[in-house]
C-alpha atoms as a PDB file:
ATOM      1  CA  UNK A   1      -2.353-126.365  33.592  1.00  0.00           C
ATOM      2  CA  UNK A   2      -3.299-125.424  30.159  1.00  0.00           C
ATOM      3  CA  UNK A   3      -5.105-127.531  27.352  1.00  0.00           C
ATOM      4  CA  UNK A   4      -7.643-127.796  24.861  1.00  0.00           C
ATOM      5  CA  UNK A   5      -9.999-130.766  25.132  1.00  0.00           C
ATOM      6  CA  UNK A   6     -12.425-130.803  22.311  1.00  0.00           C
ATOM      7  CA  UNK A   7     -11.651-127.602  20.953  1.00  0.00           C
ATOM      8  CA  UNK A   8     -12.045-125.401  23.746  1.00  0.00           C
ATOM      9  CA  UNK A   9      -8.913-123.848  25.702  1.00  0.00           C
ATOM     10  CA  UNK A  10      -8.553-125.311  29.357  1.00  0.00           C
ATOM     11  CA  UNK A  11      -6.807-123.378  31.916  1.00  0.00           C
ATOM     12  CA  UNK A  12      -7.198-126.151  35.177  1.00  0.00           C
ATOM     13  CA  UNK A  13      -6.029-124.934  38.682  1.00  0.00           C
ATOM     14  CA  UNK A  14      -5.675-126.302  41.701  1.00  0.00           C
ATOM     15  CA  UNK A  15      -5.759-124.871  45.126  1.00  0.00           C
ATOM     16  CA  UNK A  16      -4.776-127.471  48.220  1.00  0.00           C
ATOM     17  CA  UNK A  17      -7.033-126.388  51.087  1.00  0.00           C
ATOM     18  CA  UNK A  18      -6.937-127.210  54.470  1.00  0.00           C
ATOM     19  CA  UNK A  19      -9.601-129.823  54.677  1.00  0.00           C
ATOM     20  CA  UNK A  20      -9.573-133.985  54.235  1.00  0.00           C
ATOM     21  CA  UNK A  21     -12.928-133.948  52.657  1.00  0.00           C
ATOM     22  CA  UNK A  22     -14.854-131.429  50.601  1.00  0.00           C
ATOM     23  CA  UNK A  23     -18.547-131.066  52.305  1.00  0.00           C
ATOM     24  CA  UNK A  24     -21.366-131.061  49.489  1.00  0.00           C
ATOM     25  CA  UNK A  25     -22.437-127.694  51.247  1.00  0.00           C
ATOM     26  CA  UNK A  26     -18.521-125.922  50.520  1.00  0.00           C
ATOM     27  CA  UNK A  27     -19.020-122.262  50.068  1.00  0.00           C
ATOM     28  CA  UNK A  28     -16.165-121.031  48.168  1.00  0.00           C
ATOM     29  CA  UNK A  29     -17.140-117.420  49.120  1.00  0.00           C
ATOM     30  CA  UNK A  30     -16.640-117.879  53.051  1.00  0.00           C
ATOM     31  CA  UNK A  31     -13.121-115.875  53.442  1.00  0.00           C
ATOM     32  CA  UNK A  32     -12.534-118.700  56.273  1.00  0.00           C
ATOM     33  CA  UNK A  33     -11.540-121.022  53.515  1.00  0.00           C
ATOM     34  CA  UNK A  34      -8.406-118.902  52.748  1.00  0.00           C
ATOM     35  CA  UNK A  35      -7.088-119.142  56.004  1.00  0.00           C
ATOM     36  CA  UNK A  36      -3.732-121.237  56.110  1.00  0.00           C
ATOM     37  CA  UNK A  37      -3.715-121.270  52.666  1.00  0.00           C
ATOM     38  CA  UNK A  38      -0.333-120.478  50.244  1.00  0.00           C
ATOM     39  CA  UNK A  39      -0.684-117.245  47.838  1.00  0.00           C
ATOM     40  CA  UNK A  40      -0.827-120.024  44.971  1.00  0.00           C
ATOM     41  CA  UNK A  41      -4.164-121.646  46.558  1.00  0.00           C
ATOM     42  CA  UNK A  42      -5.793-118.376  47.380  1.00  0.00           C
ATOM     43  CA  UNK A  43      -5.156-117.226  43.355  1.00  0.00           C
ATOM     44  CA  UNK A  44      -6.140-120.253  42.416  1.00  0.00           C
ATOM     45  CA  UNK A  45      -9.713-120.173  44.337  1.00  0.00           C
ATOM     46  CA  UNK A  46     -10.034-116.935  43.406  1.00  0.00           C
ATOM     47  CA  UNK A  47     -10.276-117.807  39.595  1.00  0.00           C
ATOM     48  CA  UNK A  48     -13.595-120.003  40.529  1.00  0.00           C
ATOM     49  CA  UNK A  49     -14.954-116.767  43.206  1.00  0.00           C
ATOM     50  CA  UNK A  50     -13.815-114.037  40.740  1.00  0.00           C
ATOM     51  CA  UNK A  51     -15.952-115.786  37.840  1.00  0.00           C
ATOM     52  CA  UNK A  52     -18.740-116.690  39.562  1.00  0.00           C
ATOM     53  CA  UNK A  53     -19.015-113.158  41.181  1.00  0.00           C
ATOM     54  CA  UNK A  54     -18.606-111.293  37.812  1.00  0.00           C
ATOM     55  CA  UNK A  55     -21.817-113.734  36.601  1.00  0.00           C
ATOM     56  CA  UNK A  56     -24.023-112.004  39.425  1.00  0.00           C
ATOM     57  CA  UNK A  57     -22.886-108.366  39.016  1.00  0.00           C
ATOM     58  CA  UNK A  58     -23.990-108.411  35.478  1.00  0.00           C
ATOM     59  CA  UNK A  59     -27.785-107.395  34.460  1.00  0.00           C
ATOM     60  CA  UNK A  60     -27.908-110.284  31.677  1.00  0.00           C
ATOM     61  CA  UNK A  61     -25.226-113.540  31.717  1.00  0.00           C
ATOM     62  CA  UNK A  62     -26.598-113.952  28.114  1.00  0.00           C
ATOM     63  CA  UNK A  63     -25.934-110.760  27.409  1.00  0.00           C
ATOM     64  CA  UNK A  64     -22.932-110.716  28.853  1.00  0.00           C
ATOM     65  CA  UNK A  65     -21.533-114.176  27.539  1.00  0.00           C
ATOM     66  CA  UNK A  66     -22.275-113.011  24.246  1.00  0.00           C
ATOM     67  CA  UNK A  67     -20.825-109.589  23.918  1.00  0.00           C
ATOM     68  CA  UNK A  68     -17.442-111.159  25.568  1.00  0.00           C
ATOM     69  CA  UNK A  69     -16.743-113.870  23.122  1.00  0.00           C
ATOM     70  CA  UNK A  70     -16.875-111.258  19.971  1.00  0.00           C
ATOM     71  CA  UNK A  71     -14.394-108.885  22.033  1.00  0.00           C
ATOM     72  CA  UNK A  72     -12.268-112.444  22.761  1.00  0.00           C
ATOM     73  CA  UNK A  73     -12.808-113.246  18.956  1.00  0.00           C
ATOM     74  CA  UNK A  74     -11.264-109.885  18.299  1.00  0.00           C
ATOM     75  CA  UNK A  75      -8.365-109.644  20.980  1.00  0.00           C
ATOM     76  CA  UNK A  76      -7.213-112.730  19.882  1.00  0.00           C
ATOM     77  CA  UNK A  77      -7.178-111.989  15.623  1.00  0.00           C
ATOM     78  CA  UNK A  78      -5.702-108.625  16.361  1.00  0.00           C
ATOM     79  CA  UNK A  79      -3.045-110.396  18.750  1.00  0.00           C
ATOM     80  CA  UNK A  80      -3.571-108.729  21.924  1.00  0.00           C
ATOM     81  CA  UNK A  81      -4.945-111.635  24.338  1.00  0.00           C
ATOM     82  CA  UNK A  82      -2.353-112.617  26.553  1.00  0.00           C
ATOM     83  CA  UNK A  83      -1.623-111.926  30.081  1.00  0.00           C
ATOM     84  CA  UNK A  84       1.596-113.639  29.590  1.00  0.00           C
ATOM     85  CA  UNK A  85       2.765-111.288  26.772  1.00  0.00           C
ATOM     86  CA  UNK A  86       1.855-108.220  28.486  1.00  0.00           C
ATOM     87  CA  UNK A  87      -1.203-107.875  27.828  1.00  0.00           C
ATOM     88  CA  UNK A  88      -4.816-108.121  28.796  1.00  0.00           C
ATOM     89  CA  UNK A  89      -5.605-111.655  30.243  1.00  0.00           C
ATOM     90  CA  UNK A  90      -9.169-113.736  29.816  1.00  0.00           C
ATOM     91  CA  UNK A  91     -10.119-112.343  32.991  1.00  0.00           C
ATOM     92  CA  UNK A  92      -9.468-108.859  32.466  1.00  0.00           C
ATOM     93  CA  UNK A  93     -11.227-108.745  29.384  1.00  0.00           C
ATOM     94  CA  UNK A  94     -14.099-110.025  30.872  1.00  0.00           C
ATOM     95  CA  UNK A  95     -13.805-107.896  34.168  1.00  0.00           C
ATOM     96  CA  UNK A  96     -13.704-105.131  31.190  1.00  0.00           C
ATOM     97  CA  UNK A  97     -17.195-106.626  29.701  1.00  0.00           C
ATOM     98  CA  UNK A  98     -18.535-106.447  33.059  1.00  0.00           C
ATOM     99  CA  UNK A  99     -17.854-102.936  33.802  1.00  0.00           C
ATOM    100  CA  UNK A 100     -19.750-102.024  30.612  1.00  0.00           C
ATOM    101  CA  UNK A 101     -22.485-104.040  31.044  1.00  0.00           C
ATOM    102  CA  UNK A 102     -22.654-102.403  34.310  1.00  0.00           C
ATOM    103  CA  UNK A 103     -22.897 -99.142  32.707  1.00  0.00           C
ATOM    104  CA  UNK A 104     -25.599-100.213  29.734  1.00  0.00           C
ATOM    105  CA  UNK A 105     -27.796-102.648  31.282  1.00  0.00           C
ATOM    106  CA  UNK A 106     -30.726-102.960  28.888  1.00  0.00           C
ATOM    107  CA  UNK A 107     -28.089-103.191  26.013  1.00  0.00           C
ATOM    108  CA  UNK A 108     -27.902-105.777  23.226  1.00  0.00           C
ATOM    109  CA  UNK A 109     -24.675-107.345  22.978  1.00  0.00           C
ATOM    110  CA  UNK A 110     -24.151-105.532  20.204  1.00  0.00           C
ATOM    111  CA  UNK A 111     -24.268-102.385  21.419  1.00  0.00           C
ATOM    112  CA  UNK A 112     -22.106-103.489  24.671  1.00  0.00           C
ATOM    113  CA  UNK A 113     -19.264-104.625  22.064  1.00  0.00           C
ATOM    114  CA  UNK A 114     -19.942-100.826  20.177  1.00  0.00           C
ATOM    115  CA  UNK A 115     -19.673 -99.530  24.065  1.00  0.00           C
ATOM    116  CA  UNK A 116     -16.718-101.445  24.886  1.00  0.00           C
ATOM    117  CA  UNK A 117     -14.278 -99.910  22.583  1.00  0.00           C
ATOM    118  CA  UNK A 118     -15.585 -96.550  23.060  1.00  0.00           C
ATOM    119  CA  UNK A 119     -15.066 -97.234  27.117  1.00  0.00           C
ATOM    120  CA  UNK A 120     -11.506 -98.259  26.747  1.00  0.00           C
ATOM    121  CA  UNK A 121     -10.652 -95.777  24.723  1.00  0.00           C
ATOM    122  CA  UNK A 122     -12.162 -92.894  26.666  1.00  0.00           C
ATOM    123  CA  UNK A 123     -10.915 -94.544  30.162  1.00  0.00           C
ATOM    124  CA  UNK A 124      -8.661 -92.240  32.001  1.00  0.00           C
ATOM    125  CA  UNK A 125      -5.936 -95.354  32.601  1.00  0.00           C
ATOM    126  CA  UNK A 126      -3.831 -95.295  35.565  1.00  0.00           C
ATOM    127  CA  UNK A 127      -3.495 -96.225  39.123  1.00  0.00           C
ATOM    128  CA  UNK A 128      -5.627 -93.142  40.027  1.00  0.00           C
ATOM    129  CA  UNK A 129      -8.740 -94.578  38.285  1.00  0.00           C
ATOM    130  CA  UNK A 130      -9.094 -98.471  38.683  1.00  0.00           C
ATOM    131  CA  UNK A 131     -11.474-100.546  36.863  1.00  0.00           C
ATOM    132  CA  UNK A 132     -13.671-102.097  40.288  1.00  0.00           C
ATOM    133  CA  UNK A 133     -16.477-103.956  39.715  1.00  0.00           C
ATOM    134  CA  UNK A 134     -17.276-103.538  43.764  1.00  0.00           C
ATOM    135  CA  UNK A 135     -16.435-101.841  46.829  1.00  0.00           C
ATOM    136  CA  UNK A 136     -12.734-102.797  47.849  1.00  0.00           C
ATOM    137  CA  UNK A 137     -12.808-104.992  51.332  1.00  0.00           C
ATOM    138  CA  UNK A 138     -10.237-105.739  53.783  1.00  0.00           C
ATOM    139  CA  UNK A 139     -12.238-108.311  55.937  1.00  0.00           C
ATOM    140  CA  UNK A 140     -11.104-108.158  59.696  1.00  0.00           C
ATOM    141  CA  UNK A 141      -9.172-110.748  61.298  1.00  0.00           C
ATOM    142  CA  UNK A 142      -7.293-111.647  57.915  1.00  0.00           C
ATOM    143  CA  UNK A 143      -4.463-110.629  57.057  1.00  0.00           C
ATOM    144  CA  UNK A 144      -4.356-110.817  53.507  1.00  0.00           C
ATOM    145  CA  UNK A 145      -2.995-107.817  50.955  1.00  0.00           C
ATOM    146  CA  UNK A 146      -5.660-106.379  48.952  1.00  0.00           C
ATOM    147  CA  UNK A 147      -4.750-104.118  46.098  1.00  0.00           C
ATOM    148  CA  UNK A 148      -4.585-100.733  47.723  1.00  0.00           C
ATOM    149  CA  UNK A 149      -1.675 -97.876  45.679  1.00  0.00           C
ATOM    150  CA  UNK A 150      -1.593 -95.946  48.562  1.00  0.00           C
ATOM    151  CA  UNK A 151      -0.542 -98.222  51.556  1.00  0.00           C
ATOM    152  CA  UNK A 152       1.829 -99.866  48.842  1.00  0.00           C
ATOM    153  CA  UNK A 153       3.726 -97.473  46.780  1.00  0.00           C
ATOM    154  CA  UNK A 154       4.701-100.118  44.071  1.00  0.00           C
ATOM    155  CA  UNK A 155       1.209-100.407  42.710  1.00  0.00           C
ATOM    156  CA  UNK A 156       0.896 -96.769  41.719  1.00  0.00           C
ATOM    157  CA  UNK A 157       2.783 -98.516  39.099  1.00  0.00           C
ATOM    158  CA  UNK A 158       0.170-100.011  37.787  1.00  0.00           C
ATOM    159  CA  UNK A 159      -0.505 -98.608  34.326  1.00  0.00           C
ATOM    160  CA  UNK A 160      -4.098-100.486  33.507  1.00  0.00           C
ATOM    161  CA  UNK A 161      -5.379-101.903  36.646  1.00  0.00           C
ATOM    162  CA  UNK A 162      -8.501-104.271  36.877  1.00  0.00           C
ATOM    163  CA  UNK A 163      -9.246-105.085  39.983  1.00  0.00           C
ATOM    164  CA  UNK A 164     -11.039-108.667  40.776  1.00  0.00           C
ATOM    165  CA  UNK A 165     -13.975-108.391  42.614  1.00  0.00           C
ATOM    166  CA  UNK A 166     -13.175-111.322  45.114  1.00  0.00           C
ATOM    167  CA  UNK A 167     -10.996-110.945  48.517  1.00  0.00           C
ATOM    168  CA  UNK A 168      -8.609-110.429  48.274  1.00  0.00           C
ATOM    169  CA  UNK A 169      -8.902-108.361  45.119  1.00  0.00           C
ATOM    170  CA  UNK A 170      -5.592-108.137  43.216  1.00  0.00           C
ATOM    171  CA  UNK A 171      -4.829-106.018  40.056  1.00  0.00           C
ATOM    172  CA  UNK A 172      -5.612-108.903  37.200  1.00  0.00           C
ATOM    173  CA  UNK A 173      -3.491-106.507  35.060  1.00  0.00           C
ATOM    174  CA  UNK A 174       0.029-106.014  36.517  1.00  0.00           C
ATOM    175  CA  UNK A 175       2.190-107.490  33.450  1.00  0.00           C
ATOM    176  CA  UNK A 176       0.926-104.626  31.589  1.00  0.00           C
ATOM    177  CA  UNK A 177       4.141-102.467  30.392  1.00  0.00           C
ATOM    178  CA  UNK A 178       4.150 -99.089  28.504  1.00  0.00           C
ATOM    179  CA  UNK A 179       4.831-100.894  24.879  1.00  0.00           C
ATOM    180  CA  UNK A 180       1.303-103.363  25.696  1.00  0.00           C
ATOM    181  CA  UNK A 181      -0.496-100.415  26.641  1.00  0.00           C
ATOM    182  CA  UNK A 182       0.082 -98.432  23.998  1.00  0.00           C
ATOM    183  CA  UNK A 183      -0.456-101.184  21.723  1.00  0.00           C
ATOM    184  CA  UNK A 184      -3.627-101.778  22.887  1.00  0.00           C
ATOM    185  CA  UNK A 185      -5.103 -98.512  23.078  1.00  0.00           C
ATOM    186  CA  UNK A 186      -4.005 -98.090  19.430  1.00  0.00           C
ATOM    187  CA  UNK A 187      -6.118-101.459  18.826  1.00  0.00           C
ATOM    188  CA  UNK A 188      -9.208 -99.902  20.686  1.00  0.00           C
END
């Protein structure tokens, strides 16, 4: 569900798991919790394991924070914010701010927004090169799909992938057509 409440944009999921009670101790990063669970609860957990992962793989949250609502601020104005529409989503922008604060850790956020663009532009895009924040699992005794081009042909497809950092890590980018792309490397 989407909404604003007090003039900041909502998105609210839900994910049904297989418990009566949430324990005060829950650890949303034990893979047991995905067991039994539909694809639309696993996606939906992952949004709260996906965030909270990206916060610890960066080298400063402030920095981080900060450098990721100017490239928002500018997605948005130049109209290219939408997962919906084709193109990048809130998440992959911010998987995207990760990555280069990965790469420049001392930086101001300045210079991480001035690195940014440079990145995307210079990125070799395709299913070839991902964007992964960490080492791709497959965690034994689950069966889940990972994103992995060469076991499944369709994602060599894939024309910008970002790859979330939780299990099972899915391609955060797959509405991305030709048209989006383009568009968006001629807004870089």
């Amino acid at each position: 569900m989407k909404m604003i409440y007090d003039g900041v944009d909502i998105d609210l999921t839900y994910a049904q798991l297989r418990t009566n009670v949430i324990p005060a101790d829950f650890n949303v990063f034990d893979n047991t919790n995905l067991v039994g669970l539909t694809d639309v609860s696993v996606r939906s957990l992952n949004g709260c394991r996906v965030t909270d992962l990206m916060l610890s793989l960066v080298p400063s949250v402030e920095t981080f924070r900060t450098a990721l609502r100017c490239i928002r601020f500018w997605a948005k104005r130049r109209g290219v914010y939408s997962n919906v529409f084709g193109f990048l989503g809130g998440v992959s922008w911010a998987m995207l701010t990760v990555r280069v604060c990965q790469l420049y850790p001392n930086a101001a956020p300045s210079t991480i927004v001035k690195k940014f663009f440079k990145f995307c532009t210079t990125w070799k895009w395709g299913w070839q090169q991902p964007i992964i924040l960490t080492e791709r699992v497959r965690v034994p005794g689950m069966n889940m799909p990972i994103w992995d081009p060469y076991s499944n042909p369709r994602e060599q497809m894939d024309l910008m992938p970002i790859i979330t950092p939780a299990y099972p890590c899915m391609n955060s980018t797959h509405n991305i057509s030709a048209p989006t792309m383009r568009i968006m490397l001629d807004e870089f």
